[in-house]
PDB file of N, CA and C in Angstrom:
ATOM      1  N   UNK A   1     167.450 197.541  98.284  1.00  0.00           N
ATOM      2  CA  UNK A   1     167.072 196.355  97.528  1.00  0.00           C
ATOM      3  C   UNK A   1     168.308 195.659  96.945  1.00  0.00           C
ATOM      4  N   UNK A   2     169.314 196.196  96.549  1.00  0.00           N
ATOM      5  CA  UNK A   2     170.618 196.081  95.707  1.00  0.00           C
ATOM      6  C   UNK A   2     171.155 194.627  96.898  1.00  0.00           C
ATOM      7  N   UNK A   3     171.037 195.559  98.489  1.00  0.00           N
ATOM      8  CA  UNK A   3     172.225 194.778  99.650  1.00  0.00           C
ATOM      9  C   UNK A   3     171.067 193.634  99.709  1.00  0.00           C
ATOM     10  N   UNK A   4     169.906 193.278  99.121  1.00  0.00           N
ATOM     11  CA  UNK A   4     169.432 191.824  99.638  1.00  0.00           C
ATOM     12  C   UNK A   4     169.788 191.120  98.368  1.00  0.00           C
ATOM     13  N   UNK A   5     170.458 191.580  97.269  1.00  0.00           N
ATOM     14  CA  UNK A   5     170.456 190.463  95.857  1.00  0.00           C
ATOM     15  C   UNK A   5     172.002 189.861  96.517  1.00  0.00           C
ATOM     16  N   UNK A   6     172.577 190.810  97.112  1.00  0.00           N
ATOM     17  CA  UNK A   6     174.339 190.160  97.244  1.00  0.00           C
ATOM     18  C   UNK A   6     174.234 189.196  98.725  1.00  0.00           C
ATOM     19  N   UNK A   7     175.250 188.578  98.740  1.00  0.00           N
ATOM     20  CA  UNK A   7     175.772 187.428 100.073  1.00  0.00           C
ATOM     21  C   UNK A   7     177.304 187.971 100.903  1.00  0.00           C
ATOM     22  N   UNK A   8     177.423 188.187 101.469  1.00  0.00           N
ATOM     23  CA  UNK A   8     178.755 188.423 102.227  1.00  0.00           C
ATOM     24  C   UNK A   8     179.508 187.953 101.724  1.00  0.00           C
ATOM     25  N   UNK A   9     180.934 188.741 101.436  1.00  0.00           N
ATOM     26  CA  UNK A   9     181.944 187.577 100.648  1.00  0.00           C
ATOM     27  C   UNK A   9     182.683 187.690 102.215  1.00  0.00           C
ATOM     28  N   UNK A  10     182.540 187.934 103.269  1.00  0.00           N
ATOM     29  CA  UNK A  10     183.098 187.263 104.595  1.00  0.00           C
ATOM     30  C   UNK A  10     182.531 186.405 105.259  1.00  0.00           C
ATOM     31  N   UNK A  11     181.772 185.784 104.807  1.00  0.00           N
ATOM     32  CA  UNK A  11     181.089 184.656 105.282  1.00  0.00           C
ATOM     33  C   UNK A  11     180.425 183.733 104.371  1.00  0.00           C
ATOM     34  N   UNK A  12     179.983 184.044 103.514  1.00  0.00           N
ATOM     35  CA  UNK A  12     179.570 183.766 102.250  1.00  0.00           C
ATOM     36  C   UNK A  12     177.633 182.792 102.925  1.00  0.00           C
ATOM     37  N   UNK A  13     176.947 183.637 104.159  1.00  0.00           N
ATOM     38  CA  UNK A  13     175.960 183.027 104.999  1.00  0.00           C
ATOM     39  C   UNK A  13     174.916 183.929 104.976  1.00  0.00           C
ATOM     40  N   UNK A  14     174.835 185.258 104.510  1.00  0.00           N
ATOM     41  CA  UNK A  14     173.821 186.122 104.902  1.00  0.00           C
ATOM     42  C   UNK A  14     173.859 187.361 103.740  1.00  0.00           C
ATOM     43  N   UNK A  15     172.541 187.705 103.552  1.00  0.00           N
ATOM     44  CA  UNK A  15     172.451 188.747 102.786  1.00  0.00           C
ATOM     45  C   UNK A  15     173.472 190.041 103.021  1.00  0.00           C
ATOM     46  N   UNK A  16     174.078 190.865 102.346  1.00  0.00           N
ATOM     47  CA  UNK A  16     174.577 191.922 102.842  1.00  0.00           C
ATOM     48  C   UNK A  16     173.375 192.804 103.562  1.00  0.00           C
ATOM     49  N   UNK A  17     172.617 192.648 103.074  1.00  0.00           N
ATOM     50  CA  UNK A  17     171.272 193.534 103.896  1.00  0.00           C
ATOM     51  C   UNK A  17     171.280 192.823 105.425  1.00  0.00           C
ATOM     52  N   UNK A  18     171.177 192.410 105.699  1.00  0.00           N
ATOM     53  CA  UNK A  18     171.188 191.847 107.254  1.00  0.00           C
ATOM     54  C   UNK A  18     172.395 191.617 108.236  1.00  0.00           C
ATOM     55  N   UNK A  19     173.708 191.123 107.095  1.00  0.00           N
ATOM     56  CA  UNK A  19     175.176 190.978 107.864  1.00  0.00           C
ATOM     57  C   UNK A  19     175.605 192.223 108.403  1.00  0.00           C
ATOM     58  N   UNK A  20     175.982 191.759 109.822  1.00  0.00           N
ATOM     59  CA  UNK A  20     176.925 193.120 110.659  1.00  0.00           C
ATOM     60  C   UNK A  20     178.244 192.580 110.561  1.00  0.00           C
ATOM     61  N   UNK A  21     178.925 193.447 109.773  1.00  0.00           N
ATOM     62  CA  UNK A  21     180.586 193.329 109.583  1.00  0.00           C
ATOM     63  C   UNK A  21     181.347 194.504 108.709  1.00  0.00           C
ATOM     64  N   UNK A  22     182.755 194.909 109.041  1.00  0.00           N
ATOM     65  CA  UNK A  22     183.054 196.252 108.377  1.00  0.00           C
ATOM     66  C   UNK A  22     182.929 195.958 106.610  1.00  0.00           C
ATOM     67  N   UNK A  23     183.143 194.272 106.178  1.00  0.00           N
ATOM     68  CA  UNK A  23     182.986 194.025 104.941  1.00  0.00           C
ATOM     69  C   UNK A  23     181.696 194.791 104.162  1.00  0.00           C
ATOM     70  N   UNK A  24     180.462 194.283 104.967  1.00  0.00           N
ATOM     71  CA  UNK A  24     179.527 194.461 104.330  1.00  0.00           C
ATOM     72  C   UNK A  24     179.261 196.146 104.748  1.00  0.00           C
ATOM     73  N   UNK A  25     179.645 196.988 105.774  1.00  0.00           N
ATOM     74  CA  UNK A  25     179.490 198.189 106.224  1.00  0.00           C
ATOM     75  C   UNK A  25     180.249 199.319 104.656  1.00  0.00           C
ATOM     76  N   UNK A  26     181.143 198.026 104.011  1.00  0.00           N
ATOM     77  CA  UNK A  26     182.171 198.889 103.286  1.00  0.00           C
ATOM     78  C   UNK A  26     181.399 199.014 101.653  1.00  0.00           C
ATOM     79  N   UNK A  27     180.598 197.797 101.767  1.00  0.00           N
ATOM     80  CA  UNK A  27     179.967 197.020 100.664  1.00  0.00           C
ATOM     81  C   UNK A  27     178.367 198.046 100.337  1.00  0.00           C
ATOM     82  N   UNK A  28     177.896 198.472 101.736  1.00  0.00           N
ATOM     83  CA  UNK A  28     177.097 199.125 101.866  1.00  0.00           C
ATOM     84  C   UNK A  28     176.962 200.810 101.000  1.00  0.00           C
ATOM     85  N   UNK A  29     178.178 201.404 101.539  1.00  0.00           N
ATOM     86  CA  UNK A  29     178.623 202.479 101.397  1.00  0.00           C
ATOM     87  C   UNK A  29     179.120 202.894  99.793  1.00  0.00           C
ATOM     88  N   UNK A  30     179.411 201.631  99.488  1.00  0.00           N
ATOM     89  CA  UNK A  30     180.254 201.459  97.764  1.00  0.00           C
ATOM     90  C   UNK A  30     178.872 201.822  96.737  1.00  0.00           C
ATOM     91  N   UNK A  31     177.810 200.601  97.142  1.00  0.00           N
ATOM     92  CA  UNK A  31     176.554 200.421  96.866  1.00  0.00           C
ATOM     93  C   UNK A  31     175.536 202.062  96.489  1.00  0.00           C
ATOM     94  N   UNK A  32     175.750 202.821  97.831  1.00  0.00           N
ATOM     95  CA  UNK A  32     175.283 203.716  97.857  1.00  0.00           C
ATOM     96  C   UNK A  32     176.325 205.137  96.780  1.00  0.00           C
ATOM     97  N   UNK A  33     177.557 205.344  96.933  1.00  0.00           N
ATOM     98  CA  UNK A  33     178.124 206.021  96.026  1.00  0.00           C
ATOM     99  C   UNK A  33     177.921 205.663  94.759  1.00  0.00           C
ATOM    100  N   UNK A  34     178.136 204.354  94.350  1.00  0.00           N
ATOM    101  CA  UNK A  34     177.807 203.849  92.855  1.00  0.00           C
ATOM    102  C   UNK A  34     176.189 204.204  91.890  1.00  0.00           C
ATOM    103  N   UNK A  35     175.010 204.277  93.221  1.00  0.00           N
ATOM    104  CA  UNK A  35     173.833 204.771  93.039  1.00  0.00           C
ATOM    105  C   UNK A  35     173.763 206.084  92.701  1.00  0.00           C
ATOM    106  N   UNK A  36     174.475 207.124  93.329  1.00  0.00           N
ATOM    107  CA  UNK A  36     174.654 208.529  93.355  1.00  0.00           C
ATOM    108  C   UNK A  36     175.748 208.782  91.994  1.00  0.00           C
ATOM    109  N   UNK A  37     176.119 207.909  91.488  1.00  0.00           N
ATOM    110  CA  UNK A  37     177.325 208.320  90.484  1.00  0.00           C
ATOM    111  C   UNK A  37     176.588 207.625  89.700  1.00  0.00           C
ATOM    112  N   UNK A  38     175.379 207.269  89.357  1.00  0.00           N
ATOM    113  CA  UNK A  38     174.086 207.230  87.953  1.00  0.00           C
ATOM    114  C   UNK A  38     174.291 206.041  87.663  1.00  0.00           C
ATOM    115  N   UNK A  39     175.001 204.887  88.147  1.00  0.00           N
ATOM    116  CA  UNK A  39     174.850 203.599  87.715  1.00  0.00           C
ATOM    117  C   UNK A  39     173.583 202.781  88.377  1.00  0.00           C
ATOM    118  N   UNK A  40     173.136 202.173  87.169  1.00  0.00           N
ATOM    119  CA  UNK A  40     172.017 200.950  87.523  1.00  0.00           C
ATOM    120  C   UNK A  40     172.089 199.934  88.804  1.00  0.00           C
ATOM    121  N   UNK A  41     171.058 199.273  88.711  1.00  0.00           N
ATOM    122  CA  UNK A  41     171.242 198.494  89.825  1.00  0.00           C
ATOM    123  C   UNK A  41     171.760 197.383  89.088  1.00  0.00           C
ATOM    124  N   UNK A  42     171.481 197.339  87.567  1.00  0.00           N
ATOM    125  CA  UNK A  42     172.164 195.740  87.107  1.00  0.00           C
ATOM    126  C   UNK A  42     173.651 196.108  86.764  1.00  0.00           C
ATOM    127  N   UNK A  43     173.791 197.047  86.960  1.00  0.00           N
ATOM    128  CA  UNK A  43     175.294 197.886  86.674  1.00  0.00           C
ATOM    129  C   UNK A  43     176.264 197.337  87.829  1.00  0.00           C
ATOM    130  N   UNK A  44     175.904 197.679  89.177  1.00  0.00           N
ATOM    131  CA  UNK A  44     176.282 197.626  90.588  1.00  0.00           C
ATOM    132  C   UNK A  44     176.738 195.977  90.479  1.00  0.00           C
ATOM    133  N   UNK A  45     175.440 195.367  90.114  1.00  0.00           N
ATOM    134  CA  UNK A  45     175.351 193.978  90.777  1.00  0.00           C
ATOM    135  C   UNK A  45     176.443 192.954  89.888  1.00  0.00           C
ATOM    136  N   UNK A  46     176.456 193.496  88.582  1.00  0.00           N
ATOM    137  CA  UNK A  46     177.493 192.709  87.707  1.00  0.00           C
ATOM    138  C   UNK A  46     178.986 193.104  87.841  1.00  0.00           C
ATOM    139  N   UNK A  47     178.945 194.489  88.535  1.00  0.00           N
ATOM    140  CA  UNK A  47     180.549 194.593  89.106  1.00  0.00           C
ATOM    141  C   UNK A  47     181.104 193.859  90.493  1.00  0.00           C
ATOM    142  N   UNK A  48     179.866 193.505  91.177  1.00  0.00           N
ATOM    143  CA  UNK A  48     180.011 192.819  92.380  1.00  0.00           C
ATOM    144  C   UNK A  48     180.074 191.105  91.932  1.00  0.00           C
ATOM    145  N   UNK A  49     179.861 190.740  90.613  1.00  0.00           N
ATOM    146  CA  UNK A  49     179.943 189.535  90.460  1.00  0.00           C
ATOM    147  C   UNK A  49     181.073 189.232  89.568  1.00  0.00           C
ATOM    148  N   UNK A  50     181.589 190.489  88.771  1.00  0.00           N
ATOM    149  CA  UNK A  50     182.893 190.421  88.247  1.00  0.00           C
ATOM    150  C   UNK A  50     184.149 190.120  88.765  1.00  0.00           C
ATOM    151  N   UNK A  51     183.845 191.026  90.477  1.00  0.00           N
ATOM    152  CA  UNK A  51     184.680 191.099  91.088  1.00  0.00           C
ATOM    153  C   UNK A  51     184.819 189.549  92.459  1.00  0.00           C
ATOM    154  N   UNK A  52     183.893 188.902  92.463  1.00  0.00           N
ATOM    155  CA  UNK A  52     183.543 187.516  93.391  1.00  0.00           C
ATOM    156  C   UNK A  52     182.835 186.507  92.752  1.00  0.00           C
ATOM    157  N   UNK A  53     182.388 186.712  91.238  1.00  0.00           N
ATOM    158  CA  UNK A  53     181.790 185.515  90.914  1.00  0.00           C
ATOM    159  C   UNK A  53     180.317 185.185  91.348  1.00  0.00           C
ATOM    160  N   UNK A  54     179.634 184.371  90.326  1.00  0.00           N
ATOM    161  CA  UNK A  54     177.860 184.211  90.784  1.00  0.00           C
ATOM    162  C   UNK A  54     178.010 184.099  92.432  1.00  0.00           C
ATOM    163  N   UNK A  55     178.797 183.191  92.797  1.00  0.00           N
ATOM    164  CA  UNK A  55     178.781 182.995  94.640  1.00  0.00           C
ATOM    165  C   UNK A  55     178.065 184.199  95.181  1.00  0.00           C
ATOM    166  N   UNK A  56     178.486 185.524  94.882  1.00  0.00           N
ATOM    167  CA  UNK A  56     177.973 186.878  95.843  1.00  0.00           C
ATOM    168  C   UNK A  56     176.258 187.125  95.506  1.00  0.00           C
ATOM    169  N   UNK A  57     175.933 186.063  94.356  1.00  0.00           N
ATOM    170  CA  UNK A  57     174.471 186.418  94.338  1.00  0.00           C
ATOM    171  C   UNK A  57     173.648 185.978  95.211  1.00  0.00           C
ATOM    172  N   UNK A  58     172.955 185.721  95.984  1.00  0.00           N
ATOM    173  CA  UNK A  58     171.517 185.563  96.715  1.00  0.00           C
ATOM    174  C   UNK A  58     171.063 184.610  96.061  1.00  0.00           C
ATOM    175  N   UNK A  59     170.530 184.598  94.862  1.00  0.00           N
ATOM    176  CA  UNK A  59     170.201 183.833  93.744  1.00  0.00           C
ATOM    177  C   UNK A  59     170.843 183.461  92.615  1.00  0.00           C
ATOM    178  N   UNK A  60     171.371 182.408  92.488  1.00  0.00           N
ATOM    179  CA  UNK A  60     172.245 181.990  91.888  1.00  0.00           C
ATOM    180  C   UNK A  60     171.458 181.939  89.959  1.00  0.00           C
ATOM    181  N   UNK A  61     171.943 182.889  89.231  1.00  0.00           N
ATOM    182  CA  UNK A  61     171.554 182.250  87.910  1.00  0.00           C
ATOM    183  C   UNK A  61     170.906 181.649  87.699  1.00  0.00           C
ATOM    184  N   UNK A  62     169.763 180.974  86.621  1.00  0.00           N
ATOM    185  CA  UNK A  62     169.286 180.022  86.507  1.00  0.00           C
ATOM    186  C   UNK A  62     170.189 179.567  85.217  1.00  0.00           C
ATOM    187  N   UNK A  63     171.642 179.074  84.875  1.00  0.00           N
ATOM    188  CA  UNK A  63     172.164 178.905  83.693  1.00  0.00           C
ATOM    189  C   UNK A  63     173.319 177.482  84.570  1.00  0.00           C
ATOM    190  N   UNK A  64     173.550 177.252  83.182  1.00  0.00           N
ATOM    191  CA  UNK A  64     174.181 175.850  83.689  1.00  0.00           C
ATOM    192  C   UNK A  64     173.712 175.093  85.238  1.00  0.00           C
ATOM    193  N   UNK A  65     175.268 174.601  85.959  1.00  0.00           N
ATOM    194  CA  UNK A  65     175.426 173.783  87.263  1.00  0.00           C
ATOM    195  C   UNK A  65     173.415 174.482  87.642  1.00  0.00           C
ATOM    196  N   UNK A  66     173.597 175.516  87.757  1.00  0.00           N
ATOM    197  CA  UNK A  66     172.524 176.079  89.220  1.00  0.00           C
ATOM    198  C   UNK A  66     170.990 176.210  88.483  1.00  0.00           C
ATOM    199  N   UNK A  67     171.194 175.506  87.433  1.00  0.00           N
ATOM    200  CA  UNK A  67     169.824 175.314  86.932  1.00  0.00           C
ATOM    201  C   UNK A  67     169.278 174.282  87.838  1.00  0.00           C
ATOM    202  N   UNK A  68     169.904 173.184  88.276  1.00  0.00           N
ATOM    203  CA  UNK A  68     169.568 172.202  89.476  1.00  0.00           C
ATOM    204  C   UNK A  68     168.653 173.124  90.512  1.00  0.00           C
ATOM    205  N   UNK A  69     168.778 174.177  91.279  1.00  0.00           N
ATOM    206  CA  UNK A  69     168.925 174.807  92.305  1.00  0.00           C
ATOM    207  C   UNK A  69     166.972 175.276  91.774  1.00  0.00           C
ATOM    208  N   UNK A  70     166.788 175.641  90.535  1.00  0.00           N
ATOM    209  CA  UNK A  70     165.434 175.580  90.341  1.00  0.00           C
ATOM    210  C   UNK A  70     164.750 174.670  89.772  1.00  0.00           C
ATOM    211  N   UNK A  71     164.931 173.645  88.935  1.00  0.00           N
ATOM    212  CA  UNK A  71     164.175 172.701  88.594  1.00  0.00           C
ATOM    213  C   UNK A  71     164.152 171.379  89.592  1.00  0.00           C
ATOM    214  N   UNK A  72     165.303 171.112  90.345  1.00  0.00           N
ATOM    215  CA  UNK A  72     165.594 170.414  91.263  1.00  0.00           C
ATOM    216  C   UNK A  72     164.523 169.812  92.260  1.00  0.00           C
ATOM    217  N   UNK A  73     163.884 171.219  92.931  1.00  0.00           N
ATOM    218  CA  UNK A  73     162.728 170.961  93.956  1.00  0.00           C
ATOM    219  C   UNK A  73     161.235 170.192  93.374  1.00  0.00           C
ATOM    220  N   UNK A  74     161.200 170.653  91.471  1.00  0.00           N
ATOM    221  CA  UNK A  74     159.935 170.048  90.930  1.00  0.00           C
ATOM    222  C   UNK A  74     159.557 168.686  90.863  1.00  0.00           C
ATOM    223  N   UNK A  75     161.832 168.180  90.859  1.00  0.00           N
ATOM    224  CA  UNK A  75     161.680 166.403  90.216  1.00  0.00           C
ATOM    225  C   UNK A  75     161.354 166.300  91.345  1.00  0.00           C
TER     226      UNK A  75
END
């Protein structure tokens, strides 16, 4: 569930859950040790955004700029 919240930071086009590349193969593997070493999933996901910024989310925030991105489709 963790590899469908993130985006490839080698392509920045596809869920890590679906991308074939050693990035996301490496991203995979990190994911899974970090699980086994007792960290959360909101634990995981905020070191993956510390380290690349909202960009690596799937879903971008709903805060500032990317509030557009959900109220956008209503106007």
């Amino acid at each position: 569930a963790i590899e469908a919240l993130l985006i490839a930071p080698c392509c920045w086009s596809q869920q890590v859950s679906v991308h074939q590349s050693p990035v996301t193969d490496e991203i995979r593997q990190n994911i899974r040790k970090l699980l086994s070493d007792g960290k959360s999933r909101q634990q995981i996901v905020d070191a993956y955004v510390a380290e690349y910024g909202d960009r690596v989310l799937a879903e971008p925030p709903a805060r500032g700029f990317n509030r557009l991105f959900y109220v956008g489709p209503w106007l």
